[in-house]
Protein backbone atom coordinates (compact mmCIF):
# COMPACT_ATOMS: atom_id res chain seq x y z
CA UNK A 1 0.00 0.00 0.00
CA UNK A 2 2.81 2.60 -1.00
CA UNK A 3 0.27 5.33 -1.45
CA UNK A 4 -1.21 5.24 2.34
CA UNK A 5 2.12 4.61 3.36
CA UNK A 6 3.15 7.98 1.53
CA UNK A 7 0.27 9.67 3.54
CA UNK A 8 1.36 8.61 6.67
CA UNK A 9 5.12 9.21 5.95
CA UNK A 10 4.18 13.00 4.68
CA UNK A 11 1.71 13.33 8.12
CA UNK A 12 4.58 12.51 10.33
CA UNK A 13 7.30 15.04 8.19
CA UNK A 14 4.95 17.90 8.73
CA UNK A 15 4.73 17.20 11.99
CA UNK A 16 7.74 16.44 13.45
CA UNK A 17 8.72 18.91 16.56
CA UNK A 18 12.21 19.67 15.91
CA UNK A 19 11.89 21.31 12.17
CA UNK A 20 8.70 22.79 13.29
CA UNK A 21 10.49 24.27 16.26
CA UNK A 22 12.91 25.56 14.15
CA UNK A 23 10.59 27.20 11.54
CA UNK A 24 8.75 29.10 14.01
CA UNK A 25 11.96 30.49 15.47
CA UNK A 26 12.91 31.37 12.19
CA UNK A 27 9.81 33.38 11.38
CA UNK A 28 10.16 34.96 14.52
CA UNK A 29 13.48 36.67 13.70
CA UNK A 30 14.30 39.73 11.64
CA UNK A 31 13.08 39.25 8.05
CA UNK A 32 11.40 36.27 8.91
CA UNK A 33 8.71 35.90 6.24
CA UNK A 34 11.74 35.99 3.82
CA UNK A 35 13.61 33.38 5.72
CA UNK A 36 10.68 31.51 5.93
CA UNK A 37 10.04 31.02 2.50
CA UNK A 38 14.06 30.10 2.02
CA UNK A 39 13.16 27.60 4.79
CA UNK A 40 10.44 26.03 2.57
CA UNK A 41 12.14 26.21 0.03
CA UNK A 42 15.31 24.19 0.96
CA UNK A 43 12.82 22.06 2.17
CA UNK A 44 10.78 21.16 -0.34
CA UNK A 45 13.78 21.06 -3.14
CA UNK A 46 15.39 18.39 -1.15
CA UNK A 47 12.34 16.43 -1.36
CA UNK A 48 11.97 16.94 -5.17
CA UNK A 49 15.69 16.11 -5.49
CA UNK A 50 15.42 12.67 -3.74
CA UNK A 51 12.20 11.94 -5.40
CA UNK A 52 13.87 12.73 -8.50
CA UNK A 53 16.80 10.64 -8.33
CA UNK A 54 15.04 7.72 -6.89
CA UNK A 55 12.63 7.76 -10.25
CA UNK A 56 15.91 8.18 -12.08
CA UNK A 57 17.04 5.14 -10.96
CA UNK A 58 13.57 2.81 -11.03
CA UNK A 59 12.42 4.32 -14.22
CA UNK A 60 9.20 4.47 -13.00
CA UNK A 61 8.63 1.05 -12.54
CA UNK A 62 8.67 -1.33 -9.02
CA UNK A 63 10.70 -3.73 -8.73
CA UNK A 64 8.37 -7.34 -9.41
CA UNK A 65 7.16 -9.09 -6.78
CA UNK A 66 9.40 -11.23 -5.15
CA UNK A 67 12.43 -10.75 -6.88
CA UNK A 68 15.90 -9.73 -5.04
CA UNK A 69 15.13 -5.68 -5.53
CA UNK A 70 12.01 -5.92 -4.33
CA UNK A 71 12.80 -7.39 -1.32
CA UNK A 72 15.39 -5.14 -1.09
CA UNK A 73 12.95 -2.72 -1.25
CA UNK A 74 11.11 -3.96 2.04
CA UNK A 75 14.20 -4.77 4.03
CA UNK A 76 15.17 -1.10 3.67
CA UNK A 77 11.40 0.36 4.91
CA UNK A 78 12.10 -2.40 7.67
CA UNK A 79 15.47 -0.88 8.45
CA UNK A 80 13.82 2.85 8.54
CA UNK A 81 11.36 1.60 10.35
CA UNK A 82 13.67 0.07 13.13
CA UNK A 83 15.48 3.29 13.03
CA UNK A 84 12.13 5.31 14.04
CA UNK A 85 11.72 2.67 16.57
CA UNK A 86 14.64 2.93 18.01
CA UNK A 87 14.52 6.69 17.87
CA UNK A 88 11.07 6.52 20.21
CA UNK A 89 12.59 4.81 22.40
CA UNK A 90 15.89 6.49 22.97
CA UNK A 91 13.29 9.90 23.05
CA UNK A 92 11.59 8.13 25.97
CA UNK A 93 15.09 7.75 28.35
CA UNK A 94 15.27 12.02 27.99
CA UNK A 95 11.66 12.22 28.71
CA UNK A 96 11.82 15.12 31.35
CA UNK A 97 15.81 15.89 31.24
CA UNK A 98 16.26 19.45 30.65
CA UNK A 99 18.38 20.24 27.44
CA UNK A 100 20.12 23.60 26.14
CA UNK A 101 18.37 24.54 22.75
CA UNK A 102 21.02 24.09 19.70
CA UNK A 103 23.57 26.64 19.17
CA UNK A 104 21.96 27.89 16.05
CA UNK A 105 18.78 28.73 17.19
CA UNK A 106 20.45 31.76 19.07
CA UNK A 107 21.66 33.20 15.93
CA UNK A 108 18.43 32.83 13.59
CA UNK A 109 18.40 37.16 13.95
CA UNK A 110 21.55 37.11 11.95
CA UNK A 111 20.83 34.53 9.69
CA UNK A 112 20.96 35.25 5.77
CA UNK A 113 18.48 34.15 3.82
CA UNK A 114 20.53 31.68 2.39
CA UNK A 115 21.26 30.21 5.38
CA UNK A 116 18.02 29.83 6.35
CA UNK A 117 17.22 28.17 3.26
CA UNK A 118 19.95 25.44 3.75
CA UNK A 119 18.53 24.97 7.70
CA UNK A 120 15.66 23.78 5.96
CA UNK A 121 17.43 21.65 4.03
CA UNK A 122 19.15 20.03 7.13
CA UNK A 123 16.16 20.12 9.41
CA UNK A 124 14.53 17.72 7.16
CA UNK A 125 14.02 14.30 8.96
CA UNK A 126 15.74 12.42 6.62
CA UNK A 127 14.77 8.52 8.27
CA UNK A 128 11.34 9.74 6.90
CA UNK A 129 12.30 11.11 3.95
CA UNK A 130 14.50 7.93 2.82
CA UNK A 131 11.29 5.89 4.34
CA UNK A 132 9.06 8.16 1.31
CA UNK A 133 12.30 7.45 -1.27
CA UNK A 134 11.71 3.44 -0.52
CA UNK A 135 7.69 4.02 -0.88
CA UNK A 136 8.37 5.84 -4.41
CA UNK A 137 10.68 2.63 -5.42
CA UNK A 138 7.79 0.46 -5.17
CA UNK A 139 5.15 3.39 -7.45
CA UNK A 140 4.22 2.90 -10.74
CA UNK A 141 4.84 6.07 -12.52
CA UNK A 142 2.83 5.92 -15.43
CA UNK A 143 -0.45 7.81 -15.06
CA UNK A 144 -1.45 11.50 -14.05
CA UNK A 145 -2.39 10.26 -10.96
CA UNK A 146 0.66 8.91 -9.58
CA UNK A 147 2.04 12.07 -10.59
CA UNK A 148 -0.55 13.77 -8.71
CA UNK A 149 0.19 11.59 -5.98
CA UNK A 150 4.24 12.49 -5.48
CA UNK A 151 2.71 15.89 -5.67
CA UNK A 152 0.53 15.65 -3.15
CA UNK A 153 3.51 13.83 -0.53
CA UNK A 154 5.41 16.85 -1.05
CA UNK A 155 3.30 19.19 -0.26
CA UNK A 156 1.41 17.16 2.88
CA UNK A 157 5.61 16.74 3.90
CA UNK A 158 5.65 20.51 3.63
CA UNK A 159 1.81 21.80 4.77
CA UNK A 160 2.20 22.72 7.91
CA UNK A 161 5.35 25.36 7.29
CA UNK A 162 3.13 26.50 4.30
CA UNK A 163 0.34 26.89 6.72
CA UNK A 164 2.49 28.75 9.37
CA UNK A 165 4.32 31.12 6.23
CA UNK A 166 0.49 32.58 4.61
CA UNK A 167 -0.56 32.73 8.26
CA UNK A 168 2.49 35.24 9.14
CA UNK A 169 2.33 36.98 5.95
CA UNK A 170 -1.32 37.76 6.05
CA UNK A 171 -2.48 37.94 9.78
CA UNK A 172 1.61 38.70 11.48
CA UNK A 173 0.26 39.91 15.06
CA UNK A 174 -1.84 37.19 15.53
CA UNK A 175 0.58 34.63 14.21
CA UNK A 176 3.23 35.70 16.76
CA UNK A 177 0.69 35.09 19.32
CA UNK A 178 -0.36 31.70 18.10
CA UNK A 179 2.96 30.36 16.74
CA UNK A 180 4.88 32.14 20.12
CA UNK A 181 2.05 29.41 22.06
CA UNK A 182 2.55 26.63 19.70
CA UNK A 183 6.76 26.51 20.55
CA UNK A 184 5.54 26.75 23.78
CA UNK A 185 3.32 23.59 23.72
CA UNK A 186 6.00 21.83 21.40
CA UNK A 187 8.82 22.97 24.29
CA UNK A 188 6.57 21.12 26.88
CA UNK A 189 5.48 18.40 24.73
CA UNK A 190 8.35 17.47 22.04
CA UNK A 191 9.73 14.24 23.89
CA UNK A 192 6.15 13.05 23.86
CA UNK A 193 5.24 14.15 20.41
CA UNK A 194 8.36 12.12 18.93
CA UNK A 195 7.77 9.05 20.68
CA UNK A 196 4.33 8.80 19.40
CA UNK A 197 5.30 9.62 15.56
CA UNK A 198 8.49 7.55 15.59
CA UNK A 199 6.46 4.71 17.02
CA UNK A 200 3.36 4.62 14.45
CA UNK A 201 5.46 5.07 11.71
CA UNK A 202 7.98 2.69 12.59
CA UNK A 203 5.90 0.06 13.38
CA UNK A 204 3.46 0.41 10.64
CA UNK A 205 6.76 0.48 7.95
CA UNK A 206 8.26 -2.74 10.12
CA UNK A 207 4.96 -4.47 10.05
CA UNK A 208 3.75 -3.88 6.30
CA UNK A 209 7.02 -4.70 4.92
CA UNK A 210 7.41 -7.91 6.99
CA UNK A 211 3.72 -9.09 5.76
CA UNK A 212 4.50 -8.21 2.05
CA UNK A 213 8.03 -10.24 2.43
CA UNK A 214 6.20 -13.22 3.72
CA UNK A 215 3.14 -12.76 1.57
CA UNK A 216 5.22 -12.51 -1.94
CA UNK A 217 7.41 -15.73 -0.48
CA UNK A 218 4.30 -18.01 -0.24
């Protein structure tokens, strides 16, 4: 089911604490609807690039059904998945432990523009992202509507910064309000909020892959 498990991939990009943390402090700072947008767009051109270059290298096409590549295929969503996993539960041993913020989120005011575009780039949760690049291996790209439907991962990955960017442009004082309350909430609730996301992901990607091996075996 590499469609829903595009949806659910893009769901838990969006959401993830960390880059969203790191988008609101970046709006926040001087010029930030301009960094913003850099942020987005570093963001959503490394998603195009790895989509790109994983259709580059399928040509479109899965691999057939239990043969050696596409097995390969699930052993590395299995892998990802494990990673997520294991990520939840590492999160859940610094439930509560108080942590100094990263040294470049006390220098977003002097950021260029630039820079702020490559943050995106490198706040990108990139277990997901090479979780969607295994999904796409296993599309069919032949119609409008798988088209449609890489579109649509890349912009559910990036929704919730585009939601955050028109809501500064076109209503700023009460964005700094809600966005100043929503780091708040994320501050108090990140550990929790990574636990959960790592967890469904990683054990939906562990479990679907293992029942496709074993399915395409019998």
């Amino acid at each position: 089911m590499p469609a829903v498990d595009l949806i659910l991939i893009g769901l838990a990009a969006t959401l993830e604490p960390i880059p969203v943390t790191g988008f609101i402090l970046v709006l926040s700072s001087d010029r930030g609807n301009f960094k913003g947008a850099a942020f987005i767009l570093g963001w959503l051109l490394s998603l195009v690039v790895v989509i790109a270059g994983t259709l580059l290298v399928t040509g479109g096409k899965p691999p057939a059904p239990a043969s050696q590549p596409s097995t390969a295929v699930l052993a590395a969503k299995i892998l990802f998945g494990a990673v997520l996993i294991g990520i939840a539960f590492r999160q859940r041993t610094r439930v509560g432990t108080p942590r100094r913020p990263p040294a470049w989120m006390t220098k977003l005011d002097h950021m260029s523009v630039w820079a702020a575009g490559s943050l995106g780039l490198l706040l990108q949760p990139w277990v997901l992202v090479g979780a969607g690049a295994a999904t796409v291996a296993q599309l069919h790209i032949s119609s409008i509507e798988s088209y449609l439907l890489l579109v649509v991962f890349c912009l559910l990955c990036t929704s919730s910064y585009l939601a955050m960017e028109l809501f500064a442009v076109f209503s700023p004082e009460a964005a700094t309000a809600r966005l100043d309350g929503l780091r708040n909430w994320i501050g108090t609730h990140r550990d929790q909020a990574i636990i959960v996301l790592s967890l469904i992901i990683g054990l939906w990607l562990v479990g679907d892959s293992i029942y496709l091996i074993v399915a395409q075996s019998q």
